[in-house]
Protein backbone atom coordinates (compact mmCIF):
# COMPACT_ATOMS: atom_id res chain seq x y z
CA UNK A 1 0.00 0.00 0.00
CA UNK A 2 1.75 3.26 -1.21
CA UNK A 3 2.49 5.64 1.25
CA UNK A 4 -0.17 8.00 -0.61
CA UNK A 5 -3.11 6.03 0.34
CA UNK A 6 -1.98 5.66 4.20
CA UNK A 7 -1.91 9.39 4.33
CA UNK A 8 -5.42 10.32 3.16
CA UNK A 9 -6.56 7.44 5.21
CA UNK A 10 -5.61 9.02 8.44
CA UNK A 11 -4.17 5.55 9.87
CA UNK A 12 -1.13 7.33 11.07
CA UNK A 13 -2.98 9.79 13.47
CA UNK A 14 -5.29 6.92 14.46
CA UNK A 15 -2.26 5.74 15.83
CA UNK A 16 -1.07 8.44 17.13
CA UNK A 17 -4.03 9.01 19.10
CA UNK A 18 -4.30 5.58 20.69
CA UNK A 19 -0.52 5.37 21.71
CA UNK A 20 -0.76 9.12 23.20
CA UNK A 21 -3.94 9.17 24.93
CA UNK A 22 -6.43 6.56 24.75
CA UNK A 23 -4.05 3.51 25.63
CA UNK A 24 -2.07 5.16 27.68
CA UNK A 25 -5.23 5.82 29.97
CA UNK A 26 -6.47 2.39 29.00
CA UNK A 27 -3.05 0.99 30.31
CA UNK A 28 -3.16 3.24 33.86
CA UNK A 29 -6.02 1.63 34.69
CA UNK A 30 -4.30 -2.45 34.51
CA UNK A 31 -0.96 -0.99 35.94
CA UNK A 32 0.87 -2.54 37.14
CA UNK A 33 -0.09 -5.96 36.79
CA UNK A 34 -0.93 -5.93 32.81
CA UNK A 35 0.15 -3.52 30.09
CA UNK A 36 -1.55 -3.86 27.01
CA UNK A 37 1.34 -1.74 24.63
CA UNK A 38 4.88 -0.39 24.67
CA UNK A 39 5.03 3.27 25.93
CA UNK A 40 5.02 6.20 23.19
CA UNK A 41 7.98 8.07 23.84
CA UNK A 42 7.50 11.20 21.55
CA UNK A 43 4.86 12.15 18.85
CA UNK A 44 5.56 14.10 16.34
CA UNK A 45 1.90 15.35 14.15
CA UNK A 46 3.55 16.95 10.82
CA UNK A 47 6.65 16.94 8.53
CA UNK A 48 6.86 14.48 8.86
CA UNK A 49 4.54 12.18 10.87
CA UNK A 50 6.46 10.26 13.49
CA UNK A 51 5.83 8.45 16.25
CA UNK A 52 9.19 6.88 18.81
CA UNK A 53 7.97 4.08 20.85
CA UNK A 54 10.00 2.07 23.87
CA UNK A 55 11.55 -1.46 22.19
CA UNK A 56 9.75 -4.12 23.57
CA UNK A 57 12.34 -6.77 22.58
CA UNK A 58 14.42 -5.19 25.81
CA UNK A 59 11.00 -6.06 28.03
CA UNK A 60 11.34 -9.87 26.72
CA UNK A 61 9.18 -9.90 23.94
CA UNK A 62 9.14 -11.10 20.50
CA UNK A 63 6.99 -12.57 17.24
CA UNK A 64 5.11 -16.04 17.77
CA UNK A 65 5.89 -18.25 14.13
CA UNK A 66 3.25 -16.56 11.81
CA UNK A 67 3.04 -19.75 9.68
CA UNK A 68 1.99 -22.71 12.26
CA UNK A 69 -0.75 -20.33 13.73
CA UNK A 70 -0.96 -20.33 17.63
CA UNK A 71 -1.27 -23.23 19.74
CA UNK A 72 -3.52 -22.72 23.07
CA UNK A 73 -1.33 -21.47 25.52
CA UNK A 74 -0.56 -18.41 22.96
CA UNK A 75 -4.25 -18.39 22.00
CA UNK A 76 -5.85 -18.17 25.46
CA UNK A 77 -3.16 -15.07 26.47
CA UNK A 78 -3.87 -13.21 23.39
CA UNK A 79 -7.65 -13.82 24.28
CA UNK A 80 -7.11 -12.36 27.74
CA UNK A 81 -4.91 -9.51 26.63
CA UNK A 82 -8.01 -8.58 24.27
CA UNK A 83 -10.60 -8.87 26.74
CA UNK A 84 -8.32 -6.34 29.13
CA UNK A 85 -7.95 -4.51 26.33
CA UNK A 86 -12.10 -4.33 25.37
CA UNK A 87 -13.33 -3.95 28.89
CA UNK A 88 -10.47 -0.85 29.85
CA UNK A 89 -11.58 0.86 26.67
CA UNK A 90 -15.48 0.44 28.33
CA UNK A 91 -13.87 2.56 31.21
CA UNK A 92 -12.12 5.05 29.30
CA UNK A 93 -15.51 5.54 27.34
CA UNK A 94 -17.48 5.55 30.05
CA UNK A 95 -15.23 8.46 31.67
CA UNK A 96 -14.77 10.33 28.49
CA UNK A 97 -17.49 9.66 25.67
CA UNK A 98 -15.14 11.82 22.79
CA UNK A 99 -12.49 8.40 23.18
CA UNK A 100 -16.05 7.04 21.02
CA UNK A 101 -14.81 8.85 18.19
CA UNK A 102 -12.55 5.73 16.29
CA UNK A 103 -15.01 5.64 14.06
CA UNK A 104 -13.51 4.19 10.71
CA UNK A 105 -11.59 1.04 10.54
CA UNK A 106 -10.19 -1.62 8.25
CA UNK A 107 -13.64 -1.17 6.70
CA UNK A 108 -15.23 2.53 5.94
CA UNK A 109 -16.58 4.40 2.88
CA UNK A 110 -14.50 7.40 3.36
CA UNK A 111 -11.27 5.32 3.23
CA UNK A 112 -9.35 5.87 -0.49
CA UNK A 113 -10.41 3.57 -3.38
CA UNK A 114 -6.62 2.49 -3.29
CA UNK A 115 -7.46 0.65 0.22
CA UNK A 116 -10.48 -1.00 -1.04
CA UNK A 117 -9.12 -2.10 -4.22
CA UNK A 118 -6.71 -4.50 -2.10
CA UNK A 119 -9.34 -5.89 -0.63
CA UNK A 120 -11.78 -6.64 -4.15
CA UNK A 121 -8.16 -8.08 -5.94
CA UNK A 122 -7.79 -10.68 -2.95
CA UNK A 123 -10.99 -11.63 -3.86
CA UNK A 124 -10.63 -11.89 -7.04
CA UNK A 125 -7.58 -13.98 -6.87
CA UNK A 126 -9.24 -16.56 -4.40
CA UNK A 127 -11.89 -17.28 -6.32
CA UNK A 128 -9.17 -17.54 -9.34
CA UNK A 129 -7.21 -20.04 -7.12
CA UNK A 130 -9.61 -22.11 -6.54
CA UNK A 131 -11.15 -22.92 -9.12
CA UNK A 132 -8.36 -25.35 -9.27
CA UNK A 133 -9.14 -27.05 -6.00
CA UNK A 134 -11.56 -29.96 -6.76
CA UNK A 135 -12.82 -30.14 -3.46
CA UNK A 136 -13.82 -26.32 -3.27
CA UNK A 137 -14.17 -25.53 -7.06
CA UNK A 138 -17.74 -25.40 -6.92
CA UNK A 139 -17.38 -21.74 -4.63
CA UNK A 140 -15.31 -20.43 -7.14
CA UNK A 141 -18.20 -18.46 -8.67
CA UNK A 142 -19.88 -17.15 -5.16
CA UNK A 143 -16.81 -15.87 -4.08
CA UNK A 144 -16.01 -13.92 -7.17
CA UNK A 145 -19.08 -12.56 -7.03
CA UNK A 146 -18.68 -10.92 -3.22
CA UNK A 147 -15.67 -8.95 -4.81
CA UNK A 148 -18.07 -6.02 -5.83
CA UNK A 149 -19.82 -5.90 -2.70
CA UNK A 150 -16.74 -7.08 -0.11
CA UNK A 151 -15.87 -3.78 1.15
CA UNK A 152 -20.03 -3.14 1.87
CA UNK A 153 -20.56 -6.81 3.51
CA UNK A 154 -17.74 -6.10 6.31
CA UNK A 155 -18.76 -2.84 6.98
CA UNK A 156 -22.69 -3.98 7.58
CA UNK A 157 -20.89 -6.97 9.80
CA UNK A 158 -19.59 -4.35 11.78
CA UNK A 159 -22.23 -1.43 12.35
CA UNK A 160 -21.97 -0.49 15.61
CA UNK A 161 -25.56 -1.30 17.36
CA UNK A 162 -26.76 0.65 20.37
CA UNK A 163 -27.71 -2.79 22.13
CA UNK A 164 -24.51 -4.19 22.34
CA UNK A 165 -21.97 -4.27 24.17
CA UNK A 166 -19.34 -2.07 22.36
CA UNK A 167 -15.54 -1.55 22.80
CA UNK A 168 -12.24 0.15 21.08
CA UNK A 169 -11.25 -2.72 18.91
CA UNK A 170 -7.86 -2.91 18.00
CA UNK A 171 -8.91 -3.98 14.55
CA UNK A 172 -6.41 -5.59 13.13
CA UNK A 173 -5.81 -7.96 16.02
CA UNK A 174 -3.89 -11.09 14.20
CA UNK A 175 -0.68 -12.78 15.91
CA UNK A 176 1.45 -10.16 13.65
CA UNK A 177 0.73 -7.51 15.98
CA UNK A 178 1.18 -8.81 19.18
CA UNK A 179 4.10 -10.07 20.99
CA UNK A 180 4.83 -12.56 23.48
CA UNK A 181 7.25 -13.28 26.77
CA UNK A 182 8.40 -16.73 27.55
CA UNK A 183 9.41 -18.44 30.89
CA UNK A 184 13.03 -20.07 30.91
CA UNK A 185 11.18 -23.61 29.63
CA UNK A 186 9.72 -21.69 26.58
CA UNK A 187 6.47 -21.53 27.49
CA UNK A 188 4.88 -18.11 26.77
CA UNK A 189 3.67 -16.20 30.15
CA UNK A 190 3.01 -12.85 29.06
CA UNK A 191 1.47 -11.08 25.46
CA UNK A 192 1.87 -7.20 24.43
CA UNK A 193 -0.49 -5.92 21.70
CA UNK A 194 1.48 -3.25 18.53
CA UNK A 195 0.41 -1.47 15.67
CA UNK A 196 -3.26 0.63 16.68
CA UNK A 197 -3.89 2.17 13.01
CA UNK A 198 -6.97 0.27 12.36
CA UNK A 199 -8.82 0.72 16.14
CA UNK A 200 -12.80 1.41 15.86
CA UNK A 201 -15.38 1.66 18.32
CA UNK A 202 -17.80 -1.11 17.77
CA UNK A 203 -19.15 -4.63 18.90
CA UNK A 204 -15.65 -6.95 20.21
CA UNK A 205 -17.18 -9.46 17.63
CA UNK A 206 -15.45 -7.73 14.86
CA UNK A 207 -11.92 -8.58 17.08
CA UNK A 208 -12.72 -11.78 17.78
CA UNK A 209 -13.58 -12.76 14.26
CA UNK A 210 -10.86 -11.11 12.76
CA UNK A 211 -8.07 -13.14 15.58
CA UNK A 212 -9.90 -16.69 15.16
CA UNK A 213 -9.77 -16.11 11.19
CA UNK A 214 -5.91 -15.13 10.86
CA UNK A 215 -3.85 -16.42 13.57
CA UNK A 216 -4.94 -19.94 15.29
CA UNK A 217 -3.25 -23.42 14.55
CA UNK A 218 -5.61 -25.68 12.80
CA UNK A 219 -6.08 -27.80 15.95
CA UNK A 220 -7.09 -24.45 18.09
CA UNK A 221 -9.26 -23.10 15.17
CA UNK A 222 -11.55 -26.76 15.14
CA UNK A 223 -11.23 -27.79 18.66
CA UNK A 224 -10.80 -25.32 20.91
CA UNK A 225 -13.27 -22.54 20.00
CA UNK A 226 -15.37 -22.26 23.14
CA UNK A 227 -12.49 -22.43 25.31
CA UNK A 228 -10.97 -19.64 24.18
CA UNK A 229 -14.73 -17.97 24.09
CA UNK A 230 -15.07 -18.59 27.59
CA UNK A 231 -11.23 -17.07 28.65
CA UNK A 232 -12.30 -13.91 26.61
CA UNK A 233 -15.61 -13.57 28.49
CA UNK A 234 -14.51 -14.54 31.87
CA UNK A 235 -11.38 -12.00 31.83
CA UNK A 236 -13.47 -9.73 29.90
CA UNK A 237 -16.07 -9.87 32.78
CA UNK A 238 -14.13 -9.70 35.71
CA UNK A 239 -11.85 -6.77 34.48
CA UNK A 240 -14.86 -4.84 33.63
CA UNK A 241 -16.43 -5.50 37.31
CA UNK A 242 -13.09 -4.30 38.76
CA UNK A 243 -12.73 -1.17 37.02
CA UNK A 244 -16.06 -0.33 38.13
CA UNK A 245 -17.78 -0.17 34.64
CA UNK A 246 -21.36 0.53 34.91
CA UNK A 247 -21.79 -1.45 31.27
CA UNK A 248 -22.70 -5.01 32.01
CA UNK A 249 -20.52 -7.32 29.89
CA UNK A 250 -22.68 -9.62 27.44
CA UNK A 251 -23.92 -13.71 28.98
CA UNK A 252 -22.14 -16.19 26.83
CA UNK A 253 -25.48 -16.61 24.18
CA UNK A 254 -25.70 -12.96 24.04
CA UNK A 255 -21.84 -13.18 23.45
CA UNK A 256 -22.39 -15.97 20.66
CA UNK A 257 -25.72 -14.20 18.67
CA UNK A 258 -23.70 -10.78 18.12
CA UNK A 259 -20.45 -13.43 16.56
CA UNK A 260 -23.32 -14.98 14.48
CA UNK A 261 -24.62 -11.59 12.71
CA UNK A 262 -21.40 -10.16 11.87
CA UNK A 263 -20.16 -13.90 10.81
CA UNK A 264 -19.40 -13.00 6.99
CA UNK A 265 -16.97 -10.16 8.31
CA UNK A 266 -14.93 -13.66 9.89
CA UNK A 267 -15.45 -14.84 6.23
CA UNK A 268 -14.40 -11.49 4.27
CA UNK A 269 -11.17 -11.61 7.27
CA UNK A 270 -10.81 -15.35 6.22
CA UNK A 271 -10.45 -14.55 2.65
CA UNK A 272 -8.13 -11.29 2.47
CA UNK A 273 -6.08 -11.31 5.55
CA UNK A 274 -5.69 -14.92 6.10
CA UNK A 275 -3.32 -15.34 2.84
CA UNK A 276 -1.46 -12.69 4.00
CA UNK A 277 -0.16 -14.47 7.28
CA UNK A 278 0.40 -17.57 5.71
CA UNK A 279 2.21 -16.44 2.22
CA UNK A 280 5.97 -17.43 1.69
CA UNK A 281 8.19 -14.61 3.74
């Protein structure tokens, strides 16, 4: 994506915003037992845009293997990280309604046609692909025929709905952009989220959709669904109840119905994002 494109679509100062002020009174709040991102250590708004943040590889942290997807242990920290992540942007918002305002997205109208165009060619080029596959030729038409309307589908998925519960999503939550610590036997204790461009206010389904369809293992992805539902909502729960939120986190079916409805964004993530995690480095 050409530098061009980033800069009309404001992703920068999205960025900017989060890592100044909204995370850094997100992360306040789970000090100091959790952080949820590395420290901004100076902004900078114009000529040019910059933004110097603290090195997390000195904290202990660093990339899980993109191309096996993660295992459980990974999963269920990355699960809990969101869920402090959701329910301390419920505080924030409850305390100040303006942190609301990330309103736009992966998925918007007002974003530059060069943005959506990625999305339509990836598309395009699945449905190309397989109509070699014997077992999944027969899709081959349906799918080409969502590239006109792919951008429109995820952003209907996603409409933020007054009944809901609804958080800051990071928004392009996928095991790229996040970053683990591991105990001297290798097994991973700790998980850091990076890279805020894409955060939006809206239902945590649009997260959780977007993690499950990039970044599990196989095994995690077919087995251990609800377990990794439950971690979410039971971390997602009890954080909310201990910063005071007066929101009431969603039951488990309520939890389930609002994945349901916006299930063809996990479908659109599935079939543009997903190829990007596990292409050849």
């Amino acid at each position: 994506m050409h530098k061009h494109s980033i800069v009309l679509s404001g992703f920068f100062h999205i960025e900017i915003s989060m890592l100044s002020d909204t995370l850094y009174k997100m992360n306040k709040l789970l000090e100091p037992k959790y952080r949820l991102s590395g420290k901004s250590l100076y902004v900078q708004n114009e000529n040019p845009t910059l933004l110097v943040m603290e090195d997390l590889m000195f904290l202990g942290f660093r990339m899980a293997d993109r191309l096996s997807g993660l295992d459980l242990a990974h999963s269920i920290l990355a699960l809990q990280g969101l869920a402090r992540f959701h329910a301390a942007s419920v505080a924030i918002c409850e305390k100040e309604p303006k942190q609301k305002e990330y309103s736009k997205g992966m998925f918007c109208h007002q974003h530059p046609p060069e943005l959506r165009v990625f999305f339509v060619m990836a598309i395009k080029a699945l449905a190309d692909e397989i109509a070699n596959w014997p077992e999944v030729k027969k899709y081959a038409e349906k799918i080409a025929k969502l590239s006109d309307h792919v951008y429109q589908i995820a952003e209907n998925a996603i409409k933020i709905s007054e009944d809901d519960l609804n958080v800051i999503n990071h928004g392009d939550c996928h095991l790229n952009n996040m970053l683990f610590k591991y105990d001297n036997d290798g097994k991973p204790i700790d998980q850091i989220f990076v890279d805020f461009q894409m955060c939006v206010y809206t239902t945590p389904a649009l997260d959780l959709h977007y993690f499950f369809n990039t970044s599990l293992s196989m095994d995690v992805m077919e087995n251990e669904k609800n377990t990794l539902l439950n971690e979410y909502l039971g971390t997602l729960s009890a954080t909310m109840k201990q910063l005071n939120c007066k929101t009431q986190p969603p039951t488990m079916e309520e939890l389930k119905a609002s994945l349901k409805r916006s299930v063809s964004y996990g479908m659109i993530i599935a079939f543009t994002i997903l190829p990007l995690m596990l292409c050849n480095k």
